[in-house]
Protein backbone atom coordinates (compact mmCIF):
# COMPACT_ATOMS: atom_id res chain seq x y z
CA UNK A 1 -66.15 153.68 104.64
CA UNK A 2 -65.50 152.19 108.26
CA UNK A 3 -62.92 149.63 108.68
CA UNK A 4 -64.57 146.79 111.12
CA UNK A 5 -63.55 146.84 114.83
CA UNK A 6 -62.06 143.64 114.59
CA UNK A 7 -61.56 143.69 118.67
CA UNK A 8 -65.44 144.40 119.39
CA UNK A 9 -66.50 141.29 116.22
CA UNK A 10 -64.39 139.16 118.62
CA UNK A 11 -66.04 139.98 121.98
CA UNK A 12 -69.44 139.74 120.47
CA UNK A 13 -68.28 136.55 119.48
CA UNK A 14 -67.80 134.96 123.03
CA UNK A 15 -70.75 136.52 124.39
CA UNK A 16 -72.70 134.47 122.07
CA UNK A 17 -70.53 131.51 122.29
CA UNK A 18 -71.08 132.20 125.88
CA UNK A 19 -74.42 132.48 125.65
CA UNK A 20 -75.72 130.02 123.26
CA UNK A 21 -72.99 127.07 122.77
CA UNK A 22 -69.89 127.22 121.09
CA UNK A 23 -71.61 125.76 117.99
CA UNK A 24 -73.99 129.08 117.46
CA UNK A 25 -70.66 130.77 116.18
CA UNK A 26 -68.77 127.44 114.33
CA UNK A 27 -69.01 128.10 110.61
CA UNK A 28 -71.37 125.23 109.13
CA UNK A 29 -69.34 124.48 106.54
CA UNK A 30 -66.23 123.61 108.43
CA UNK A 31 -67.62 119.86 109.55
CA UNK A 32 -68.34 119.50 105.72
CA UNK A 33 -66.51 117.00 103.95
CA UNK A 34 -66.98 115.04 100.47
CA UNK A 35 -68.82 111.99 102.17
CA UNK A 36 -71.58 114.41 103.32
CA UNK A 37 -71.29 116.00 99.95
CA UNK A 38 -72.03 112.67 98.12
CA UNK A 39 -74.66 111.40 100.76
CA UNK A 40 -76.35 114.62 100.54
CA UNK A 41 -76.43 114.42 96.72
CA UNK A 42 -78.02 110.76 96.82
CA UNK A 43 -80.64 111.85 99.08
CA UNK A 44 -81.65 114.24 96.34
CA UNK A 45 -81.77 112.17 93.65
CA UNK A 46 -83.68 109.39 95.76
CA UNK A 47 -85.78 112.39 96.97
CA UNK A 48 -86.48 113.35 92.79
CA UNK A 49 -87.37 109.43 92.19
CA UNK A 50 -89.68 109.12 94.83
CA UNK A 51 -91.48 112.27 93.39
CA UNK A 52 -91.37 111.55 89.97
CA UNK A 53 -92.73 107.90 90.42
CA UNK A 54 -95.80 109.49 92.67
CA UNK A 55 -96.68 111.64 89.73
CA UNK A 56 -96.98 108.68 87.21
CA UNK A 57 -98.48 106.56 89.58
CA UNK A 58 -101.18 108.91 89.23
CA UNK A 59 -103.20 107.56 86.04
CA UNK A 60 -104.48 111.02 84.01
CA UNK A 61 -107.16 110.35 82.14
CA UNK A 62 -108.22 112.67 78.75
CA UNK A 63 -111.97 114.14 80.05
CA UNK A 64 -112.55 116.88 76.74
CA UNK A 65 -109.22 117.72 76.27
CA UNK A 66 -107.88 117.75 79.54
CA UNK A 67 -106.13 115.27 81.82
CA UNK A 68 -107.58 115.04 84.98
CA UNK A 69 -106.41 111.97 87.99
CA UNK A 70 -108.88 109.37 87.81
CA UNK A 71 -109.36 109.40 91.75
CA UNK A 72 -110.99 112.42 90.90
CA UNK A 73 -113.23 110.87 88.51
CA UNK A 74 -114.19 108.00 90.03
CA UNK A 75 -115.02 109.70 93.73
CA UNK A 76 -118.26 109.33 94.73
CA UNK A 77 -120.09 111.90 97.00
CA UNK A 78 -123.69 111.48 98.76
CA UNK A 79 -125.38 115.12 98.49
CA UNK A 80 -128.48 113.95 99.96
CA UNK A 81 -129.54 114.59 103.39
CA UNK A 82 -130.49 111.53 105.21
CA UNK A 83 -132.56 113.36 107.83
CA UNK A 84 -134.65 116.02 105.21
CA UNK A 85 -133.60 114.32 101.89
CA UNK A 86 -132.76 117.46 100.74
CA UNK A 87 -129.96 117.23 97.45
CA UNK A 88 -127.76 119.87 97.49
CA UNK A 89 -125.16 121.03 95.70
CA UNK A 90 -123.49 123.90 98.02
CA UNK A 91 -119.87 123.23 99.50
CA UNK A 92 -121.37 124.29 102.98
CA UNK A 93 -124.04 121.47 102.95
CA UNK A 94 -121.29 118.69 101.76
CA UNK A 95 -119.12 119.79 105.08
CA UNK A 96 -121.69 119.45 106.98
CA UNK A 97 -122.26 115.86 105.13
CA UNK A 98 -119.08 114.85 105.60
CA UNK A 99 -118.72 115.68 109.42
CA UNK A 100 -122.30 115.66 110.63
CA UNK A 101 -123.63 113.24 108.47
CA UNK A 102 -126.50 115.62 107.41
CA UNK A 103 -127.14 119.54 105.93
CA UNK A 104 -126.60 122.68 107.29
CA UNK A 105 -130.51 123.39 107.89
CA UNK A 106 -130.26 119.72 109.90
CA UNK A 107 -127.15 120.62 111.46
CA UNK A 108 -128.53 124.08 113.04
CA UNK A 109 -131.91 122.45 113.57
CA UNK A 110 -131.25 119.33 115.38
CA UNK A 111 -127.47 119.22 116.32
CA UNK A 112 -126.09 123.06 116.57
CA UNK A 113 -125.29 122.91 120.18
CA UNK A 114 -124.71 119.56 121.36
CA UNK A 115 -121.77 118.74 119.12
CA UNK A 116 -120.25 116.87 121.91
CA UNK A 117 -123.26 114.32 121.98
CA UNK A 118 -124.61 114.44 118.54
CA UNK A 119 -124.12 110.69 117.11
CA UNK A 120 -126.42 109.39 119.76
CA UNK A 121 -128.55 112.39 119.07
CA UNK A 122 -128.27 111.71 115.17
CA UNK A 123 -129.45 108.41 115.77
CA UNK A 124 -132.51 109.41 117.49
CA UNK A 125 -133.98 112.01 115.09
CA UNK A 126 -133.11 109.80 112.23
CA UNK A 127 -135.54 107.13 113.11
CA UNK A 128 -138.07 110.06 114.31
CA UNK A 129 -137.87 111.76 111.21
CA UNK A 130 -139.00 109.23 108.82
């Protein structure tokens, strides 16, 4: 087994001291005393109240068994096109809901294209469609 070229440890340790700021080589521990200790230590335990009062905060209810958050529950979700009145129930069709404010077959009919403009266009085809 080597021994360690002390001399050669040293000079790579002013080249990065050099380089980079006397504090890239400083040990992190030696500005560590019991007052950062203790502070540090509260943080945590503030940190693990704050955590375990957002998880009761959240009211469970018993659906068949299982406890599921009652935002969940009570969520409401329109899966019917406003333009087509078309109800799906395909992920793809609620994203396009949610941003679009209509279906995928709307979307790439009417809007695909002219995201840029499309509320004003939205408006129009709404009141020519029905």
């Amino acid at each position: 087994m080597k021994e360690k070229d002390w001399d050669y440890i040293a000079s790579l340790e002013k080249a990065i001291a050099k380089k980079y700021g006397e504090v890239a080589v400083k040990n992190p521990a030696s500005e560590w005393n019991e007052e950062k200790e203790n502070d540090y230590l509260e943080q945590l335990k503030e940190m693990r109240r704050q955590e375990a009062a957002r998880i009761t905060a959240a009211n469970k209810i018993d659906v068949g068994g299982f406890f599921i958050s009652e935002k969940l529950i009570n969520r409401e979700t329109n899966r019917q096109c406003p333009l087509c009145g078309v109800y799906s129930f395909k992920n793809r069709d609620e994203l396009y809901m949610n941003k679009f404010k209509c279906c995928f077959g709307c979307y790439v009919k009417h809007i695909e294209g002219i995201e840029h403009n499309w509320e004003n266009k939205w408006k129009r085809i709404k009141s020519n469609v029905k």
